[in-house]
C-alpha atoms as a PDB file:
ATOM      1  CA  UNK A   1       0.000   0.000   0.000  1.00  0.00           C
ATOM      2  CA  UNK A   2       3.241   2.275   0.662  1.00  0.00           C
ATOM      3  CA  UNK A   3       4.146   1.744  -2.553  1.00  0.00           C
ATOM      4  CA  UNK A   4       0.840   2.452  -3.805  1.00  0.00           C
ATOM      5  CA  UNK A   5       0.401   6.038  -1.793  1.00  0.00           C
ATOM      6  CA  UNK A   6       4.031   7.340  -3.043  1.00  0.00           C
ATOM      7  CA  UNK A   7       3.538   7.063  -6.160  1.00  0.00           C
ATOM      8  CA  UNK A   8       0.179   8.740  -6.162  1.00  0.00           C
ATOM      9  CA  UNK A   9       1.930  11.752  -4.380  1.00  0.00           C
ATOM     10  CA  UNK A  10       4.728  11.613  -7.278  1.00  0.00           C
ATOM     11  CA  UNK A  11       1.857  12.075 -10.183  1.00  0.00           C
ATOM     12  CA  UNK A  12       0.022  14.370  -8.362  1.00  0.00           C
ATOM     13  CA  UNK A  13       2.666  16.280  -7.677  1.00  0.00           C
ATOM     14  CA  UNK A  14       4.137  16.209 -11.045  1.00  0.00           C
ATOM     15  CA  UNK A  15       0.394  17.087 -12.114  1.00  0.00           C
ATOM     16  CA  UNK A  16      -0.143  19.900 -10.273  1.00  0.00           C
ATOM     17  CA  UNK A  17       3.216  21.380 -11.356  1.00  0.00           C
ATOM     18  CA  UNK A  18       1.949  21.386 -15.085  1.00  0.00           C
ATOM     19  CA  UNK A  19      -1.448  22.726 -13.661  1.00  0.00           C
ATOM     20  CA  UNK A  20       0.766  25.724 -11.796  1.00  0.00           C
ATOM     21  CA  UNK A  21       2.903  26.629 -15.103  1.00  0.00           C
ATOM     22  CA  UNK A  22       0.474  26.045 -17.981  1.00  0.00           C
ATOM     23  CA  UNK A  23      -1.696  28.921 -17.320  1.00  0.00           C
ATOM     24  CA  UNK A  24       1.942  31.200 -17.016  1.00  0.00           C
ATOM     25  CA  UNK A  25       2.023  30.264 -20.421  1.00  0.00           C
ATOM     26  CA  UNK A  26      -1.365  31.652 -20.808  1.00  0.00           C
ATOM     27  CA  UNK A  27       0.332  34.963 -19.112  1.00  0.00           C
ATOM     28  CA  UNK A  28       2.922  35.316 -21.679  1.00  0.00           C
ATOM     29  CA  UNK A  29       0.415  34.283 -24.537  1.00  0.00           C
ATOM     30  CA  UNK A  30      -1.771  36.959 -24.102  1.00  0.00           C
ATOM     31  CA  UNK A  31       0.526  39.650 -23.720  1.00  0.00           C
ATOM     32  CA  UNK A  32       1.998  38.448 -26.894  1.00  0.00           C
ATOM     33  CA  UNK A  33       1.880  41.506 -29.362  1.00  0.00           C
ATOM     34  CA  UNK A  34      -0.147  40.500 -32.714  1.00  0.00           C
ATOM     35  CA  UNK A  35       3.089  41.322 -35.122  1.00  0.00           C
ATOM     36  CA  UNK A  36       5.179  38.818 -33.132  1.00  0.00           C
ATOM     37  CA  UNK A  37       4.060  35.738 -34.451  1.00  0.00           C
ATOM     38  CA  UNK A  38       7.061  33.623 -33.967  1.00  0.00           C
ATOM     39  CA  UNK A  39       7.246  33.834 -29.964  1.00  0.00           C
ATOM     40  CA  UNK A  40       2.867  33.339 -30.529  1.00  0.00           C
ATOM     41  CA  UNK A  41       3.929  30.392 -32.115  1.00  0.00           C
ATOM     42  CA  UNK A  42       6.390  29.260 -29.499  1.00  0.00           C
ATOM     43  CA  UNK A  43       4.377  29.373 -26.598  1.00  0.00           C
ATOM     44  CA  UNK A  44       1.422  27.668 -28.221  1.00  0.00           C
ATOM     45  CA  UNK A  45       4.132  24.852 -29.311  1.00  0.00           C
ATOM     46  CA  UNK A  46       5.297  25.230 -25.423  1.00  0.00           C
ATOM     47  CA  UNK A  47       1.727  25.011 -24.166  1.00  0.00           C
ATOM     48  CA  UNK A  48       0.670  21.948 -25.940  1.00  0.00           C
ATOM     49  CA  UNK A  49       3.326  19.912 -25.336  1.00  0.00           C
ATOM     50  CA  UNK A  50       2.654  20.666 -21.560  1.00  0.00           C
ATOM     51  CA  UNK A  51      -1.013  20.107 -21.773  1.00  0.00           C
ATOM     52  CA  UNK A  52      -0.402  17.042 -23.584  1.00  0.00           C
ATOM     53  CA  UNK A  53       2.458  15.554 -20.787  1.00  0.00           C
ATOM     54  CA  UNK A  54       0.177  16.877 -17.362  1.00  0.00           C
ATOM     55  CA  UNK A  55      -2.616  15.312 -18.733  1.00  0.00           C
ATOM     56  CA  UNK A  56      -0.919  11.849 -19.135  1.00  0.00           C
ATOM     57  CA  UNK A  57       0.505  12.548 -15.392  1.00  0.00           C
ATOM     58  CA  UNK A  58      -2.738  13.209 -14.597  1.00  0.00           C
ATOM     59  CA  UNK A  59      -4.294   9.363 -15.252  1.00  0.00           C
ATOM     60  CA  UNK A  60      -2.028   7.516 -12.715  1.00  0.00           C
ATOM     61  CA  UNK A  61      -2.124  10.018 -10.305  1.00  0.00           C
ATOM     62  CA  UNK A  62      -6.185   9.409 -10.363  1.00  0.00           C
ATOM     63  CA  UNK A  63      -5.837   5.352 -10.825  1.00  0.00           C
ATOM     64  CA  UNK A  64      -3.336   5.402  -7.571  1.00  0.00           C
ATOM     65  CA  UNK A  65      -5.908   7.270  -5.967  1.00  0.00           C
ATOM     66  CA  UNK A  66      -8.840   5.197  -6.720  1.00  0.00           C
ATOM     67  CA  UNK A  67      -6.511   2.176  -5.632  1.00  0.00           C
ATOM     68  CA  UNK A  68      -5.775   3.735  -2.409  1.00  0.00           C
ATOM     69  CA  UNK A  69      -9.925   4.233  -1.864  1.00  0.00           C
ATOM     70  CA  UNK A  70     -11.130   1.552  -3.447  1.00  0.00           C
ATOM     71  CA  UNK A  71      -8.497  -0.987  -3.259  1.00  0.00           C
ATOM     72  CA  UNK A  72      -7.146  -0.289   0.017  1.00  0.00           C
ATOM     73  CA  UNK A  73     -10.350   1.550   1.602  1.00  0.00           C
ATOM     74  CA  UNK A  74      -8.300   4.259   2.831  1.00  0.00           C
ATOM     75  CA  UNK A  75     -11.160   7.655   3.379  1.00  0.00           C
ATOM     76  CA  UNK A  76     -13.654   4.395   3.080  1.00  0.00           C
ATOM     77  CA  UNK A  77     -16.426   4.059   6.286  1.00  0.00           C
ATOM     78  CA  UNK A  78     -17.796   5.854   8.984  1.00  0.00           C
ATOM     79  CA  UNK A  79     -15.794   9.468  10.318  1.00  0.00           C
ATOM     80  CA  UNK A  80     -14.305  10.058   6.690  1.00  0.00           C
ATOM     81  CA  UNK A  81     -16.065  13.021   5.349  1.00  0.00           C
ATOM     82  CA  UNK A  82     -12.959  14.672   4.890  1.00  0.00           C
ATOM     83  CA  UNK A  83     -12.602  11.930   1.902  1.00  0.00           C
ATOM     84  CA  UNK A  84     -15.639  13.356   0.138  1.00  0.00           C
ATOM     85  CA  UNK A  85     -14.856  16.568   0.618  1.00  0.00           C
ATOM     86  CA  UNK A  86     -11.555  15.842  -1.473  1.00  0.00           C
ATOM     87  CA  UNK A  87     -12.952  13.732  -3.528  1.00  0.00           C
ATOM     88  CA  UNK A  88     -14.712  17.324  -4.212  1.00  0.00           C
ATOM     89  CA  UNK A  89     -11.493  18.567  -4.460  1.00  0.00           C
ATOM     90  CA  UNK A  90     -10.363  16.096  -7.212  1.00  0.00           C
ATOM     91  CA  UNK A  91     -13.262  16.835  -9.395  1.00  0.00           C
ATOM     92  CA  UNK A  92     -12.649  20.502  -9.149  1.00  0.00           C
ATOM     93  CA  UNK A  93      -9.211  19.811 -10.528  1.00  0.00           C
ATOM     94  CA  UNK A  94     -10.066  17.793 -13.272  1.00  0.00           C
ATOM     95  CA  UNK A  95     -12.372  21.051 -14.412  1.00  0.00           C
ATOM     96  CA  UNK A  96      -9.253  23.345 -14.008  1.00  0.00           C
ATOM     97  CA  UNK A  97      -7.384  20.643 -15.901  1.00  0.00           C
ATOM     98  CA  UNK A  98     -10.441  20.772 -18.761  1.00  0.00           C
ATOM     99  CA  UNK A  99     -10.707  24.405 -18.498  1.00  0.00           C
ATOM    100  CA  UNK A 100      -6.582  25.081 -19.696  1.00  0.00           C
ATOM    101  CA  UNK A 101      -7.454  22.897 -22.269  1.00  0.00           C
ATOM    102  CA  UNK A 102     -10.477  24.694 -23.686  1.00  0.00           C
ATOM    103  CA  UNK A 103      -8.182  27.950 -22.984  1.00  0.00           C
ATOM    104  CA  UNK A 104      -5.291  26.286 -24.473  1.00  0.00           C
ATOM    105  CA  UNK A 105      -7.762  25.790 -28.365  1.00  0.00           C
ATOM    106  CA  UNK A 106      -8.818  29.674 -28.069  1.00  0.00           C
ATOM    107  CA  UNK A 107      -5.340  30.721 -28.372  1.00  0.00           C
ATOM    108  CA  UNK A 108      -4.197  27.866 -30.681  1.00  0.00           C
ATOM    109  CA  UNK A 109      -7.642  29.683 -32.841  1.00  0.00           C
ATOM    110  CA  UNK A 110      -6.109  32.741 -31.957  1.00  0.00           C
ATOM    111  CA  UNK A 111      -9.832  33.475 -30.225  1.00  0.00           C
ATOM    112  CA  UNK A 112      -8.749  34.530 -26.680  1.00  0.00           C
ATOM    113  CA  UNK A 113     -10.568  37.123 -25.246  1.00  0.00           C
ATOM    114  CA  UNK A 114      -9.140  37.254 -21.758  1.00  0.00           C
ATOM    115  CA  UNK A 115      -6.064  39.741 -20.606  1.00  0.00           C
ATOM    116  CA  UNK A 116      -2.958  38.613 -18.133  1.00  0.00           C
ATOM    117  CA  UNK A 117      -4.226  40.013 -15.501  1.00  0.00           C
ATOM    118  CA  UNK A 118      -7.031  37.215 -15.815  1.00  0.00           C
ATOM    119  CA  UNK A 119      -4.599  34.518 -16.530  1.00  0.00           C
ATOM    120  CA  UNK A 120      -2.692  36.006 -13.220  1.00  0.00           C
ATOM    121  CA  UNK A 121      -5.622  35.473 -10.732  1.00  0.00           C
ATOM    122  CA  UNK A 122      -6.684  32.118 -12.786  1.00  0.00           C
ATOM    123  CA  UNK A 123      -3.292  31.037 -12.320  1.00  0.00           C
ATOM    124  CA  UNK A 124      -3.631  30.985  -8.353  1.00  0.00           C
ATOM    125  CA  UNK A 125      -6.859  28.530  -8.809  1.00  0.00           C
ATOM    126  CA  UNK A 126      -4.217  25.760  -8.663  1.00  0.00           C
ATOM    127  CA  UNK A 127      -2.447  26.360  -5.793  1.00  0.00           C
ATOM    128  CA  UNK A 128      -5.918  26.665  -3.663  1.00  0.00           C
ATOM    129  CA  UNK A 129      -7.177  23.305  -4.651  1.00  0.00           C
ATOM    130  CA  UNK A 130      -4.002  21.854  -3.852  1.00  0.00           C
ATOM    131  CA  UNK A 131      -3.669  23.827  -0.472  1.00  0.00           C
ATOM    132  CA  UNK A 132      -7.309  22.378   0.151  1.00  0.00           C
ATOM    133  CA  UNK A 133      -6.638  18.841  -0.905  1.00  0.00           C
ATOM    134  CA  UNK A 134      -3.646  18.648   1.362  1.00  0.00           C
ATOM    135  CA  UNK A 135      -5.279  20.180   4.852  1.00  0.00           C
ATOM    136  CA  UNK A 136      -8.347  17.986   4.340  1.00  0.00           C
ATOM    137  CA  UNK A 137      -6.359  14.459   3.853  1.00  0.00           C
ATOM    138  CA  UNK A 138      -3.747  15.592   6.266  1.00  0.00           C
ATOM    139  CA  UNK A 139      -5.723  16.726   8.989  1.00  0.00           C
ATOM    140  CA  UNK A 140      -8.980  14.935   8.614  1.00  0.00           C
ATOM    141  CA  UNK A 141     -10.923  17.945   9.896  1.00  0.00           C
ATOM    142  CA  UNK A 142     -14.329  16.304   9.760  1.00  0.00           C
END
């Protein structure tokens, strides 16, 4: 089960650090000046291939999971609310991973309509369902 649980903190972590830098890309993309196509082009090129590699980080971190719960029955019985509450949590995240991606085709159709500063605060979303995901399996509050 040890072996099970650390690698399920490996791909989440590695997800999660595509999930922090893939909307910087957004940043830079849409401050991106219309005449400079080439660096456009660049952080598109930059932004799939990161889309593409967190989302296939993103499968075993969510089949070690389910192994842990269902496998294992950790979060599984009586006094583990704090296991649907992440569970919560992990659905959120898989909506901020879907989200970049539906971003990630409006700039590839050059159809953005959001600024940096958008990208900025969007950027943070990340770090808060982490930050949530961690204090609820970590200190089982309910």
């Amino acid at each position: 089960m040890l072996w099970v649980k650390s690698l399920h903190i490996v791909f989440i972590a590695s997800w999660f650090a595509g999930l922090f830098y893939l909307p910087r890309i957004f940043v830079n993309l849409a401050m991106v000046p219309p005449e400079s196509v080439a660096e456009r082009e660049r952080l598109i090129l930059m932004a799939r291939k990161l889309m593409r590699f967190t989302t296939i980080l993103a499968v075993p971190a969510l089949v070690f999971g389910a192994w842990l719960y269902l496998g294992y029955g950790i979060g599984r019985g009586p006094g583990n609310g704090w296991m649907h509450a992440k569970l919560a949590v992990v659905v959120l995240v898989i909506g901020y991973h879907h989200a970049c991606g539906r971003l990630l085709a409006k700039f590839v159709a050059n159809h953005n309509t959001r600024s940096h500063k958008w990208f900025r605060w969007f950027n943070e979303v990340p770090v808060l369902l982490l930050l949530a995901a961690v204090i609820l399996v970590v200190v089982k509050p309910f």
